[in-house]
C-alpha atoms as a PDB file:
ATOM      1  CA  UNK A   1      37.909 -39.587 -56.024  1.00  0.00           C
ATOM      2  CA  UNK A   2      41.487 -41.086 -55.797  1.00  0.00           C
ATOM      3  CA  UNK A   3      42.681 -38.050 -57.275  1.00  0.00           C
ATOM      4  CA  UNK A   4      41.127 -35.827 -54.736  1.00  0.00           C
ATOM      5  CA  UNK A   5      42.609 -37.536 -51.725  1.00  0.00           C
ATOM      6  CA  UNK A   6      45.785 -37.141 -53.539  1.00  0.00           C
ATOM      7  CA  UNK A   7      45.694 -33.482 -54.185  1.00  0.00           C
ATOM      8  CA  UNK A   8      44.498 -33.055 -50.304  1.00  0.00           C
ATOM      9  CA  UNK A   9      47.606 -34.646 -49.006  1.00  0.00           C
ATOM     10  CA  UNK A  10      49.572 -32.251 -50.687  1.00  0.00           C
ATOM     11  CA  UNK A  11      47.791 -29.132 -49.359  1.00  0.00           C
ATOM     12  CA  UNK A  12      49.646 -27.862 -46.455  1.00  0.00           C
ATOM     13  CA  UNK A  13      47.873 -27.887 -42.758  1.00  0.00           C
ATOM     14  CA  UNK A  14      48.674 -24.219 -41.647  1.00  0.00           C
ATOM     15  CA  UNK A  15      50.499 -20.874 -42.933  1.00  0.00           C
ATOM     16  CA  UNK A  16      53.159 -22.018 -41.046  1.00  0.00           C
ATOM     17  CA  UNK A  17      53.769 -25.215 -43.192  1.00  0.00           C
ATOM     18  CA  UNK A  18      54.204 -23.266 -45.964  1.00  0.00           C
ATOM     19  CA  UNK A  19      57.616 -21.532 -47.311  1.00  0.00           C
ATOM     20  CA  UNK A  20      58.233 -17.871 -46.871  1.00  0.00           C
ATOM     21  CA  UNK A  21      57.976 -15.809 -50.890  1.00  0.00           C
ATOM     22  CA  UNK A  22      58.684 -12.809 -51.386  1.00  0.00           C
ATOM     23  CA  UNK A  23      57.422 -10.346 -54.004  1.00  0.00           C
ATOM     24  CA  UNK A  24      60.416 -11.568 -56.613  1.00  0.00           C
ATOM     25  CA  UNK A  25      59.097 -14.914 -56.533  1.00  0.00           C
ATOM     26  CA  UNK A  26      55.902 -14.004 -58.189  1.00  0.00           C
ATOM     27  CA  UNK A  27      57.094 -12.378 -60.911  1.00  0.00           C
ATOM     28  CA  UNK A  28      56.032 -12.825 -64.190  1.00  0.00           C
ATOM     29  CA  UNK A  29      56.661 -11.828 -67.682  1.00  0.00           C
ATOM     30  CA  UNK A  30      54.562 -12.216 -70.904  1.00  0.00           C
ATOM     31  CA  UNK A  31      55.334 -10.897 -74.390  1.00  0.00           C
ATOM     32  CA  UNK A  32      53.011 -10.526 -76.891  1.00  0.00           C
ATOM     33  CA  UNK A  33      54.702 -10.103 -80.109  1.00  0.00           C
ATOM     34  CA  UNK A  34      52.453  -8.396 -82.346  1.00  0.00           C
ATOM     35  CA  UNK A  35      55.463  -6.391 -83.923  1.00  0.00           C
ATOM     36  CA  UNK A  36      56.750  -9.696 -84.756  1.00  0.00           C
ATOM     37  CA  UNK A  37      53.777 -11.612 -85.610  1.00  0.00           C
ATOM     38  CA  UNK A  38      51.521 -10.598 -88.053  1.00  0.00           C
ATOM     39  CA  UNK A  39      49.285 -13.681 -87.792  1.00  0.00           C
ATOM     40  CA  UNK A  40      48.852 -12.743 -84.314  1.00  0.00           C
ATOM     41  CA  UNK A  41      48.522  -9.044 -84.743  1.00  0.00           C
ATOM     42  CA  UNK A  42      45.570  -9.886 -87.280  1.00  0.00           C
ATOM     43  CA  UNK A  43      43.489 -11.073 -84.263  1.00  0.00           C
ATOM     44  CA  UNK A  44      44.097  -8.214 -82.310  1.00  0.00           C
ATOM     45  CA  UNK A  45      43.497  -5.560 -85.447  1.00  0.00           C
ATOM     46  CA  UNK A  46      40.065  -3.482 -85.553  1.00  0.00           C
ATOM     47  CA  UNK A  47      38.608  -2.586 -89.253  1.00  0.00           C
ATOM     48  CA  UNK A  48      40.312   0.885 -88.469  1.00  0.00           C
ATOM     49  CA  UNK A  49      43.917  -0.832 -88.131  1.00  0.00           C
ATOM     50  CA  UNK A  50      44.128  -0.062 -84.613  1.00  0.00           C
ATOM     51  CA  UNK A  51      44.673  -2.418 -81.741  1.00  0.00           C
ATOM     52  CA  UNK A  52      41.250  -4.054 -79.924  1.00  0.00           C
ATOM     53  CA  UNK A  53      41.475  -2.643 -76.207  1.00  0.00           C
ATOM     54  CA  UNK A  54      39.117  -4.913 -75.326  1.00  0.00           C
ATOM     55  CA  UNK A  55      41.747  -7.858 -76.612  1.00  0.00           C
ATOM     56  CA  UNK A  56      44.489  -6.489 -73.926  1.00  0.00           C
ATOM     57  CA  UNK A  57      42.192  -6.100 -71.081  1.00  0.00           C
ATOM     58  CA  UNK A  58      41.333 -10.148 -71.793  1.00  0.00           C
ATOM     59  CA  UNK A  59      45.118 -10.462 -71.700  1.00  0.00           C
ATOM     60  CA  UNK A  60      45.296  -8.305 -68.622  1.00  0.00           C
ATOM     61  CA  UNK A  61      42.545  -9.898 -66.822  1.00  0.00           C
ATOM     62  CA  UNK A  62      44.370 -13.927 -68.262  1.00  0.00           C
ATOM     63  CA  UNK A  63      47.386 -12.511 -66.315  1.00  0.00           C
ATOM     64  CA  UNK A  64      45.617 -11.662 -63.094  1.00  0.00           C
ATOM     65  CA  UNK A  65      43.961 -15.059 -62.978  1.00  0.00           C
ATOM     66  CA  UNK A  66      47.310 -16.171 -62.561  1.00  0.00           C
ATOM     67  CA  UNK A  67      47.365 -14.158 -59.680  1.00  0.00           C
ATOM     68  CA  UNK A  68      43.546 -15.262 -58.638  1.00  0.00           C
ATOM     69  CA  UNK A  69      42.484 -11.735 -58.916  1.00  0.00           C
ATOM     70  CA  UNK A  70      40.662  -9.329 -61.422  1.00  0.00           C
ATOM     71  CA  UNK A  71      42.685  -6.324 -62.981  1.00  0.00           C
ATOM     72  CA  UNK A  72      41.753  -2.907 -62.065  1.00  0.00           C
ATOM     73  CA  UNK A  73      42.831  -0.645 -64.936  1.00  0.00           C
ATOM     74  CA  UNK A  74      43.329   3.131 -65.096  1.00  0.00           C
ATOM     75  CA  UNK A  75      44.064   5.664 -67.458  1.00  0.00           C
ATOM     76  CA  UNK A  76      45.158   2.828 -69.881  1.00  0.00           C
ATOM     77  CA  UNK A  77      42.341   3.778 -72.509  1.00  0.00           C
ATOM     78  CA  UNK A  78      43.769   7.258 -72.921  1.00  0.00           C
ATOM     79  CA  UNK A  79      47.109   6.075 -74.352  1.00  0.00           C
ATOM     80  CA  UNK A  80      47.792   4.481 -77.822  1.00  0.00           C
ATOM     81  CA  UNK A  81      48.605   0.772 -77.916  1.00  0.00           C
ATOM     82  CA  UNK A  82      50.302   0.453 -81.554  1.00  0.00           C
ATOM     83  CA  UNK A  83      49.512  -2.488 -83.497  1.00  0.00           C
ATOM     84  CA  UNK A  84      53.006  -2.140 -85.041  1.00  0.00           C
ATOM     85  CA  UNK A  85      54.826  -3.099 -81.655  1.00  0.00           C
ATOM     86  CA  UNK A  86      54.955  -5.884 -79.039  1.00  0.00           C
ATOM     87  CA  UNK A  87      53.962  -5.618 -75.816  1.00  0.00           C
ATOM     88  CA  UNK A  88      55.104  -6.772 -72.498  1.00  0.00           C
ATOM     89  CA  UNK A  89      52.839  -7.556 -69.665  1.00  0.00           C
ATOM     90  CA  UNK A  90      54.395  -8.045 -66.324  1.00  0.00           C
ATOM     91  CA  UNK A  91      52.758  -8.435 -62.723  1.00  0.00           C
ATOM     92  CA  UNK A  92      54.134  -9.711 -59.609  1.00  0.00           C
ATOM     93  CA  UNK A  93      52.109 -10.259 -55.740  1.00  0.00           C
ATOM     94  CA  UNK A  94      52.540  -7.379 -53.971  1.00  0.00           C
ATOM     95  CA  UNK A  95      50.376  -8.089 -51.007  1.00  0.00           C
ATOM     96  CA  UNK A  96      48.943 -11.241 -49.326  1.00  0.00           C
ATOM     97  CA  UNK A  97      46.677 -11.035 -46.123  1.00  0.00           C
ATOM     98  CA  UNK A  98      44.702 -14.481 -44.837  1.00  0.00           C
ATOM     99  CA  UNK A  99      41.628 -13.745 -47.515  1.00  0.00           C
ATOM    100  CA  UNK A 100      42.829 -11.165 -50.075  1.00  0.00           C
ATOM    101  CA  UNK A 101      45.572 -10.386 -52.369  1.00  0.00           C
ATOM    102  CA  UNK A 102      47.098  -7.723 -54.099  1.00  0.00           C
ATOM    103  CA  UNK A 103      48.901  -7.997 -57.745  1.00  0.00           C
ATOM    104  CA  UNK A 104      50.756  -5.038 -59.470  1.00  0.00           C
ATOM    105  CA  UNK A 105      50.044  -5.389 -63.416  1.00  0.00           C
ATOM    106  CA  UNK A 106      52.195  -3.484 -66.218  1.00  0.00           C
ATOM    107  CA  UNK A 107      51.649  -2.951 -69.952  1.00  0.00           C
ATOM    108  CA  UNK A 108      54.771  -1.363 -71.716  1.00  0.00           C
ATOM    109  CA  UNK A 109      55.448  -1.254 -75.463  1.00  0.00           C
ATOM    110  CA  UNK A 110      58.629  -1.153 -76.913  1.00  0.00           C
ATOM    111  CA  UNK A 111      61.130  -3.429 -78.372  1.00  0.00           C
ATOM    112  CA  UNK A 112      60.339  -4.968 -81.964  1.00  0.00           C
ATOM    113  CA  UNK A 113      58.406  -2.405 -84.047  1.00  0.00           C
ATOM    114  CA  UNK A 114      57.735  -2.551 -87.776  1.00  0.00           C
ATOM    115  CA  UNK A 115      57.432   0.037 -89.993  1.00  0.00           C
ATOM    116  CA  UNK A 116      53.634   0.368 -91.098  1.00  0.00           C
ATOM    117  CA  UNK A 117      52.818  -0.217 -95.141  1.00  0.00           C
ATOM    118  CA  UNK A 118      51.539   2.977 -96.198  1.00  0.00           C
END
């Protein structure tokens, strides 16, 4: 109960106590290396060697919990996410109002690759 009180006082009274953001100071990067981590990439492998979508939408929806929201995806599941490659989630607040809030998501792949075994 002592820890309660303690987290209320911190809370601020009105909008107005709080500081002024903007959309930069949400930001936020994640990198999942499955280029450069095969341990990792083994959890996100099917039996056909090809990445679990479901696995990135948990990622996706971990990312907008940050952001207290739930992803809406589209047209994701009609490009290839290679297993071979790490990927790079980013998101950042894009609108507040006083009982909802917007979040702008991003899945790119690029950077380390490697070469599969054939």
């Amino acid at each position: 109960m002592e820890e309660r009180v303690l987290l209320s006082s911190m809370v601020a009274k009105s909008q107005s106590d709080l500081p002024a953001k903007t959309m930069k100071d949400s930001y936020l990067e994640v990198h999942l290396p499955l280029g450069s981590d095969p341990q990792l990439r083994e959890k996100y492998l099917t039996y056909y060697n090809t990445v679990r979508f479901g696995r990135i939408l948990e990622d996706l929806d971990s990312l907008a919990d940050i952001f207290m929201l739930f992803p809406y995806c589209t047209d994701m599941r009609h490009h290839i996410i290679y297993p071979d490659c790490d990927i790079k989630f980013t998101g950042h607040v894009s609108w507040v109002g006083k009982t909802s809030i917007e979040a702008k998501m991003h899945m790119s792949q690029g950077g380390v690759c490697k070469p599969t075994e054939t």
